[in-house]
N, C-alpha and C. Protein backbone atom coordinates (compact mmCIF):
# COMPACT_ATOMS: atom_id res chain seq x y z
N UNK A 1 -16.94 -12.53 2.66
CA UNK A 1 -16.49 -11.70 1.58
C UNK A 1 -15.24 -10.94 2.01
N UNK A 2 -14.18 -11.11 1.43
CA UNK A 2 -12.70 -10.31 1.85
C UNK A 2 -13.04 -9.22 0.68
N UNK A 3 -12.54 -7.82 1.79
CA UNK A 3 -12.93 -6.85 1.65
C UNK A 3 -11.56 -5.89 1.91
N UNK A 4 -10.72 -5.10 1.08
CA UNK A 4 -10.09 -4.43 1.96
C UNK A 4 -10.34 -2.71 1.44
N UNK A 5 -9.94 -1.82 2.35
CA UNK A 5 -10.80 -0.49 2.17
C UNK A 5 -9.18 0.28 2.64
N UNK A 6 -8.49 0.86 1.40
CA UNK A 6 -7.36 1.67 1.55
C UNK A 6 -8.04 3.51 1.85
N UNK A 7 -7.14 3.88 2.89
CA UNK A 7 -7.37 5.28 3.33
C UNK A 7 -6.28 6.01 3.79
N UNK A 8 -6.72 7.46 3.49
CA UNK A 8 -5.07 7.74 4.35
C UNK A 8 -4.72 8.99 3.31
N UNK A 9 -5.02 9.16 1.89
CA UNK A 9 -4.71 9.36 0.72
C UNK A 9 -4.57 11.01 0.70
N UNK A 10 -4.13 11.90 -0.15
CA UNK A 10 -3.95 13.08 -0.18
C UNK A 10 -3.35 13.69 -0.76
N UNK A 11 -3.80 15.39 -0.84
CA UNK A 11 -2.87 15.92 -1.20
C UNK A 11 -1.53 16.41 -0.53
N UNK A 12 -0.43 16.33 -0.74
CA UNK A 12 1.25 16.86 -0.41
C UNK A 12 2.07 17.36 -1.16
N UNK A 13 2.86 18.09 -0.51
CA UNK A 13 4.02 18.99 -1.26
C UNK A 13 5.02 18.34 -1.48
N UNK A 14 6.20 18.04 -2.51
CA UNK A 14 7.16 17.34 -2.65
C UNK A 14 8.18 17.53 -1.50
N UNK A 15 8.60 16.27 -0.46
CA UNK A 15 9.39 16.39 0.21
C UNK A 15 8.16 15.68 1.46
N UNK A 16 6.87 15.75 1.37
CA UNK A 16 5.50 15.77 2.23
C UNK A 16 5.79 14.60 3.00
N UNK A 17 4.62 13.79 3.81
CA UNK A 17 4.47 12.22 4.58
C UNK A 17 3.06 12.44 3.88
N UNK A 18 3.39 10.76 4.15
CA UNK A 18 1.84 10.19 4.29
C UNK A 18 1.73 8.97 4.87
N UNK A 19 0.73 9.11 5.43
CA UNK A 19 0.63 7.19 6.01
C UNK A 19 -0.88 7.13 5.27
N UNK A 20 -0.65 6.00 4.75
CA UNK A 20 -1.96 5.46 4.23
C UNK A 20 -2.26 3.73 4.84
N UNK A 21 -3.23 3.84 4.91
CA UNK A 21 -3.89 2.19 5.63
C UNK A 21 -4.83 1.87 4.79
N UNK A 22 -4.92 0.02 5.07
CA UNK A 22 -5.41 -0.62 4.54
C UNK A 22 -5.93 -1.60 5.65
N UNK A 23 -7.47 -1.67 5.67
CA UNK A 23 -8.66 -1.93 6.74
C UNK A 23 -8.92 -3.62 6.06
N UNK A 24 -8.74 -4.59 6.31
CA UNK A 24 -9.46 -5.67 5.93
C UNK A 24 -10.01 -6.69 6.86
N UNK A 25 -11.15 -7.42 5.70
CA UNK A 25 -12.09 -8.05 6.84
C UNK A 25 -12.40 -8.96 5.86
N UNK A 26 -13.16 -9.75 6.51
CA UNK A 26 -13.84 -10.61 6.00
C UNK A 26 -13.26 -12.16 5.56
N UNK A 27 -12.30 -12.21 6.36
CA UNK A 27 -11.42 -13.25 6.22
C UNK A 27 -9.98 -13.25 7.41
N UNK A 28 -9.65 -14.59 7.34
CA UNK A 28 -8.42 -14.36 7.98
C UNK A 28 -6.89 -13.75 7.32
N UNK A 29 -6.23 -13.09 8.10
CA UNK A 29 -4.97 -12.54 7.04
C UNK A 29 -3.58 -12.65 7.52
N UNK A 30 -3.72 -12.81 8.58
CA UNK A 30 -2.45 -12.83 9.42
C UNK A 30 -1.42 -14.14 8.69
N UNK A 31 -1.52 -15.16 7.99
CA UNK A 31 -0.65 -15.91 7.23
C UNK A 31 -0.73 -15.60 5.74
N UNK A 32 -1.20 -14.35 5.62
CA UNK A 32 -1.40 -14.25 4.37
C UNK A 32 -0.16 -13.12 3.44
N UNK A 33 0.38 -12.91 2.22
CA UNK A 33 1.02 -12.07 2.18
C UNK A 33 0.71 -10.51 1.93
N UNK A 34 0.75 -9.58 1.97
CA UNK A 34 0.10 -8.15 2.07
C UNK A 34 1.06 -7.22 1.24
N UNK A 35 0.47 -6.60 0.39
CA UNK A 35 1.25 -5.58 -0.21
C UNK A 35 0.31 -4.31 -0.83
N UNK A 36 0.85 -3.15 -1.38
CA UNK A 36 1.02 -2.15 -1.84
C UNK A 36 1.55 -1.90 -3.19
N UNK A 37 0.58 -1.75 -4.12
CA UNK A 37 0.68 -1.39 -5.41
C UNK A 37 0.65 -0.04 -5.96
N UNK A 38 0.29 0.69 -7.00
CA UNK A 38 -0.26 2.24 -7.49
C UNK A 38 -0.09 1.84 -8.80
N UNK A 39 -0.86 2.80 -9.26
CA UNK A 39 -1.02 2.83 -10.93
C UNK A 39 -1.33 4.50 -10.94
N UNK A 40 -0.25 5.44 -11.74
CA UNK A 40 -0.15 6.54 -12.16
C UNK A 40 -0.99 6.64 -13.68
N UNK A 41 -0.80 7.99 -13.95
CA UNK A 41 -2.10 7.83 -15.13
C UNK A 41 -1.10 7.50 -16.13
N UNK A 42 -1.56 6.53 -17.57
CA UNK A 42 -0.63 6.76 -18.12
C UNK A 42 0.51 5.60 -17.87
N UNK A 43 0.01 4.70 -16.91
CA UNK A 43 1.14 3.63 -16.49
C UNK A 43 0.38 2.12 -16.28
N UNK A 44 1.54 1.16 -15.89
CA UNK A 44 0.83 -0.20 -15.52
C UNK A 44 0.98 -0.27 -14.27
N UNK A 45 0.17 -0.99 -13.52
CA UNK A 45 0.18 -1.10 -11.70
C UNK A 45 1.37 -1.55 -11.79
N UNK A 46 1.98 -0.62 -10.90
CA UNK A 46 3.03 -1.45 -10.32
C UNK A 46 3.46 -1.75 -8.67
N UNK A 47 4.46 -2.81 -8.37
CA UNK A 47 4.85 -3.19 -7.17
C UNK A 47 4.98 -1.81 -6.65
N UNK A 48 4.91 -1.90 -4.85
CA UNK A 48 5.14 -0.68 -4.05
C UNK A 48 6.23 -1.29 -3.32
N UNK A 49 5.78 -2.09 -2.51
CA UNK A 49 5.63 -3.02 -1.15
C UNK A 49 5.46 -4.13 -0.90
N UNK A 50 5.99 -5.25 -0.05
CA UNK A 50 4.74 -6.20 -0.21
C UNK A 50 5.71 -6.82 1.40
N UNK A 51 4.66 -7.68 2.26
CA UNK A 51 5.29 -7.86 3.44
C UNK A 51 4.42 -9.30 3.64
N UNK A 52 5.52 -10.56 4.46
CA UNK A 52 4.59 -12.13 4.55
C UNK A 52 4.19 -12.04 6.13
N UNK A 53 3.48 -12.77 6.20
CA UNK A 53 3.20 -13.02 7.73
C UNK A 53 4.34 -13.30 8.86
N UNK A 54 5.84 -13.85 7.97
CA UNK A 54 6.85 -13.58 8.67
C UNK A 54 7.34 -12.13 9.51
N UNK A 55 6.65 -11.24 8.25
CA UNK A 55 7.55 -10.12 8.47
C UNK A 55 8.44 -9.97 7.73
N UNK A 56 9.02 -10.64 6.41
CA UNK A 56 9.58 -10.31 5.80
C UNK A 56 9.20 -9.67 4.67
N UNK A 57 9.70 -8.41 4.43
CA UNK A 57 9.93 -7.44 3.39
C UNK A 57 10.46 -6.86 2.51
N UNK A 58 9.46 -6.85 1.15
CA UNK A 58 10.32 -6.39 0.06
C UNK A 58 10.05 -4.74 -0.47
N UNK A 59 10.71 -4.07 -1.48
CA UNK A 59 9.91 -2.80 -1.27
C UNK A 59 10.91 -2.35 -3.08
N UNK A 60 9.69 -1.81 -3.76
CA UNK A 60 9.98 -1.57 -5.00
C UNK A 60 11.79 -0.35 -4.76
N UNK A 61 12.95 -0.73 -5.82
CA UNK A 61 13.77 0.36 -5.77
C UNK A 61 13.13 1.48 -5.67
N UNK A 62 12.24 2.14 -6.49
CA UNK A 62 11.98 3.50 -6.28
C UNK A 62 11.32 4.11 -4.56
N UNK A 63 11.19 3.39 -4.09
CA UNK A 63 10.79 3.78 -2.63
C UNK A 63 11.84 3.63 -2.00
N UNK A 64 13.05 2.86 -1.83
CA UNK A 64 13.72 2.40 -0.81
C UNK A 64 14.02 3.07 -0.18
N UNK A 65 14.39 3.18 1.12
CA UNK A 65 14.94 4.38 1.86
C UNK A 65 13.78 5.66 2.22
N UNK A 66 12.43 5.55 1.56
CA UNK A 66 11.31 6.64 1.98
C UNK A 66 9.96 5.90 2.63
N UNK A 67 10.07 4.85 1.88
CA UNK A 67 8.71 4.17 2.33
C UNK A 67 8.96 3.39 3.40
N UNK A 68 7.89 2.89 4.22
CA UNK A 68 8.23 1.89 5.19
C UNK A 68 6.54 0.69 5.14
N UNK A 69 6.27 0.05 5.30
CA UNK A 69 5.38 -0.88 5.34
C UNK A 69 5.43 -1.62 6.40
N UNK A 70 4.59 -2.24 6.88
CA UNK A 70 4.16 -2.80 7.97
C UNK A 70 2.70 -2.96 8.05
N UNK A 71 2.28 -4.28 9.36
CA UNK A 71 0.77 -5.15 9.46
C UNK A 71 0.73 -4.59 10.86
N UNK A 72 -0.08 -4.82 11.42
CA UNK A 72 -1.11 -4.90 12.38
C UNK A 72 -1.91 -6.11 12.87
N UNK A 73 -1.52 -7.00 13.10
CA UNK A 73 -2.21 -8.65 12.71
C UNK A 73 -3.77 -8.15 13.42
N UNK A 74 -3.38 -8.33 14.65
CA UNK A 74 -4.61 -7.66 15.71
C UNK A 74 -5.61 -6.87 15.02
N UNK A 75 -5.31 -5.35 14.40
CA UNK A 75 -6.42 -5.18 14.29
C UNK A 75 -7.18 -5.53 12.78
N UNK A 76 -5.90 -6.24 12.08
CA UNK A 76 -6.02 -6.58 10.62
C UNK A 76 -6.08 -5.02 9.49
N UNK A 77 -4.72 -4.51 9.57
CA UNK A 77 -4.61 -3.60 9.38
C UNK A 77 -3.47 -3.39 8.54
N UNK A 78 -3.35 -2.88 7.18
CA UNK A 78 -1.31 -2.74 6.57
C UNK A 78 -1.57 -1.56 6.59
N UNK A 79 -0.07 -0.80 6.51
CA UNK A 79 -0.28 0.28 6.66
C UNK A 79 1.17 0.73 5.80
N UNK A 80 1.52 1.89 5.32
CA UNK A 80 2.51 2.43 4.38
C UNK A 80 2.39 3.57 4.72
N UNK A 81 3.62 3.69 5.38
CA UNK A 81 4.23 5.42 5.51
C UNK A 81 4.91 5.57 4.51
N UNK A 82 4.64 6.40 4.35
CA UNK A 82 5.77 7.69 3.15
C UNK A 82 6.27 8.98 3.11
N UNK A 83 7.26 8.60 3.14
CA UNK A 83 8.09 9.96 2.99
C UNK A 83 8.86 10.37 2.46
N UNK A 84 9.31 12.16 2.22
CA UNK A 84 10.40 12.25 0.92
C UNK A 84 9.29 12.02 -0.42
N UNK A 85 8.34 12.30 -0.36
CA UNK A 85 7.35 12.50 -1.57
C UNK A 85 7.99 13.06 -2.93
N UNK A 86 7.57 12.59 -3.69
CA UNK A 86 8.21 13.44 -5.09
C UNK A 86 6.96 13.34 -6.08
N UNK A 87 6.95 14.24 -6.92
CA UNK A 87 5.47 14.55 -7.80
C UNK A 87 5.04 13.30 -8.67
N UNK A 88 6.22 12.31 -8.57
CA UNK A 88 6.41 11.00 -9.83
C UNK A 88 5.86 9.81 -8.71
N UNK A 89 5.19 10.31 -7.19
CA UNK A 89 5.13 9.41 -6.39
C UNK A 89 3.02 9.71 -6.71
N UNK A 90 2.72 10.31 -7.08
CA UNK A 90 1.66 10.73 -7.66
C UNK A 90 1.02 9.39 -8.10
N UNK A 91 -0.22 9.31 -7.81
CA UNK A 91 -0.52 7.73 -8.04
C UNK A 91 -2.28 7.39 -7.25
N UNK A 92 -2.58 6.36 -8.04
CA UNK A 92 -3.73 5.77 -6.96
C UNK A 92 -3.16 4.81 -5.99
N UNK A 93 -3.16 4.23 -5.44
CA UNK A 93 -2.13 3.21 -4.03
C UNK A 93 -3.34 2.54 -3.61
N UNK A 94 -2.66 0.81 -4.36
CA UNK A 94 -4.10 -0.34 -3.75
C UNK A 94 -3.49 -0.72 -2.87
N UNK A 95 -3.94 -1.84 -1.68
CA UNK A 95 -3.79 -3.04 -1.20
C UNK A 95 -4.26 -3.87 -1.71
N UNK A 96 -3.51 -4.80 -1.48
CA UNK A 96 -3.83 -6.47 -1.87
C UNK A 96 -3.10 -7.23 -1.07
N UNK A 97 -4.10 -8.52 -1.11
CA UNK A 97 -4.16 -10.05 -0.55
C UNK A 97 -3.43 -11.08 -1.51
N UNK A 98 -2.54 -11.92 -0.98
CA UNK A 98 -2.41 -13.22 -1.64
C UNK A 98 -2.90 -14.29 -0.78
N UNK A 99 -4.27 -14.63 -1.40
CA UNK A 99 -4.46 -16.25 -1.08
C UNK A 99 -4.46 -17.36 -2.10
N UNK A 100 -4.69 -18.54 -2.16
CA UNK A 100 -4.54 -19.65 -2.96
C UNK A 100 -4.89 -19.22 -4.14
N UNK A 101 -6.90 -18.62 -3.82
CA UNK A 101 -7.77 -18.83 -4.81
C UNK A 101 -7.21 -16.85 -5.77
N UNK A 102 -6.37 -16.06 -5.44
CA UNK A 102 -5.70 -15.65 -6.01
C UNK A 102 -5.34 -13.55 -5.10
N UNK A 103 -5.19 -12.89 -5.76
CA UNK A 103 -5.26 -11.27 -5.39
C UNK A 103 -6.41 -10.70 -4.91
N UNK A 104 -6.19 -10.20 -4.17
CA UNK A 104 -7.97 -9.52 -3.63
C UNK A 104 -7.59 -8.25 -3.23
N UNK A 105 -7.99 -6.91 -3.77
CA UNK A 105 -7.69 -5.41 -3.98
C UNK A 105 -8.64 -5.02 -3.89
N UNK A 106 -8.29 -3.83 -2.88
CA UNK A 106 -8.89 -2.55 -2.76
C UNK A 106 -9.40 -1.91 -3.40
N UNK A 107 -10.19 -0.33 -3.18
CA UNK A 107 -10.29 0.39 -4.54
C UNK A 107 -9.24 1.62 -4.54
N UNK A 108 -8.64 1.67 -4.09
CA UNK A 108 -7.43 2.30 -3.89
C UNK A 108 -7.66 3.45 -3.08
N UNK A 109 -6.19 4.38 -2.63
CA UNK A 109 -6.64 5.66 -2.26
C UNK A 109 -6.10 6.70 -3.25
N UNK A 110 -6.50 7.63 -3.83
CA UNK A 110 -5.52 9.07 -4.37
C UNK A 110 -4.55 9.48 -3.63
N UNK A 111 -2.79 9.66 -3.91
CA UNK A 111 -2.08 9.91 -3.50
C UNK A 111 -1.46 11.58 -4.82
N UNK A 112 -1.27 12.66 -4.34
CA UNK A 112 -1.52 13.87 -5.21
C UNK A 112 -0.16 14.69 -4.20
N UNK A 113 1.22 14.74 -5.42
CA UNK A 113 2.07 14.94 -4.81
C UNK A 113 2.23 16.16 -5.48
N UNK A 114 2.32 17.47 -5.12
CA UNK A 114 2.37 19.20 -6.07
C UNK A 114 4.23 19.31 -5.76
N UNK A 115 4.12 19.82 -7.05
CA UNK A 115 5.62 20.28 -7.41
C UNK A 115 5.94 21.11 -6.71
């Protein structure tokens, strides 16, 4: 059963960090592609992040320059720092899997950015 379990989540002041992680198991992942979504209230999920087993990375305009993403193959681990918070960065924040048979997501973490 692929399983992934996002943590990390919180409250911050605009300008704040955060690193949030994403724990998965239950499968292999290291050729797999890995990314970072959120859905604000009031909105549609959207792209965050997303990184291939190459190492190559893409990262929504609205983050560029604050966010950073990165894997962990070893301990099977993604992980998303953030920084430069802003109140519009306010959001739930999934992980997800791309394999064949399709997306496989987290239940997200609360990300709670105060004006």
């Amino acid at each position: 059963q692929v399983r992934l379990v996002e943590s990390g989540g919180g409250l911050v002041q605009t300008g704040g960090s955060l690193r949030l992680s994403c724990a998965a198991s239950g499968a292999i992942f290291s050729l797999n592609p890995m990314g970072w979504y959120r859905q604000a209230p009031g909105r549609q999920r959207e792209f965050v992040a997303g990184i291939t087993s190459g190492g190559s990375i893409n990262y929504a305009d609205f983050v560029k320059g604050r966010f950073t993403i990165s894997r962990d193959n070893g301990d099977n681990t993604l992980y998303l720092d953030m920084s430069s918070l802003k109140p519009d960065d306010t959001a739930v924040y999934y992980c997800n899997v791309l394999f064949v048979s399709g997306l496989y997501w987290g239940q997200g973490t609360q990300v709670i950015v105060s004006s």
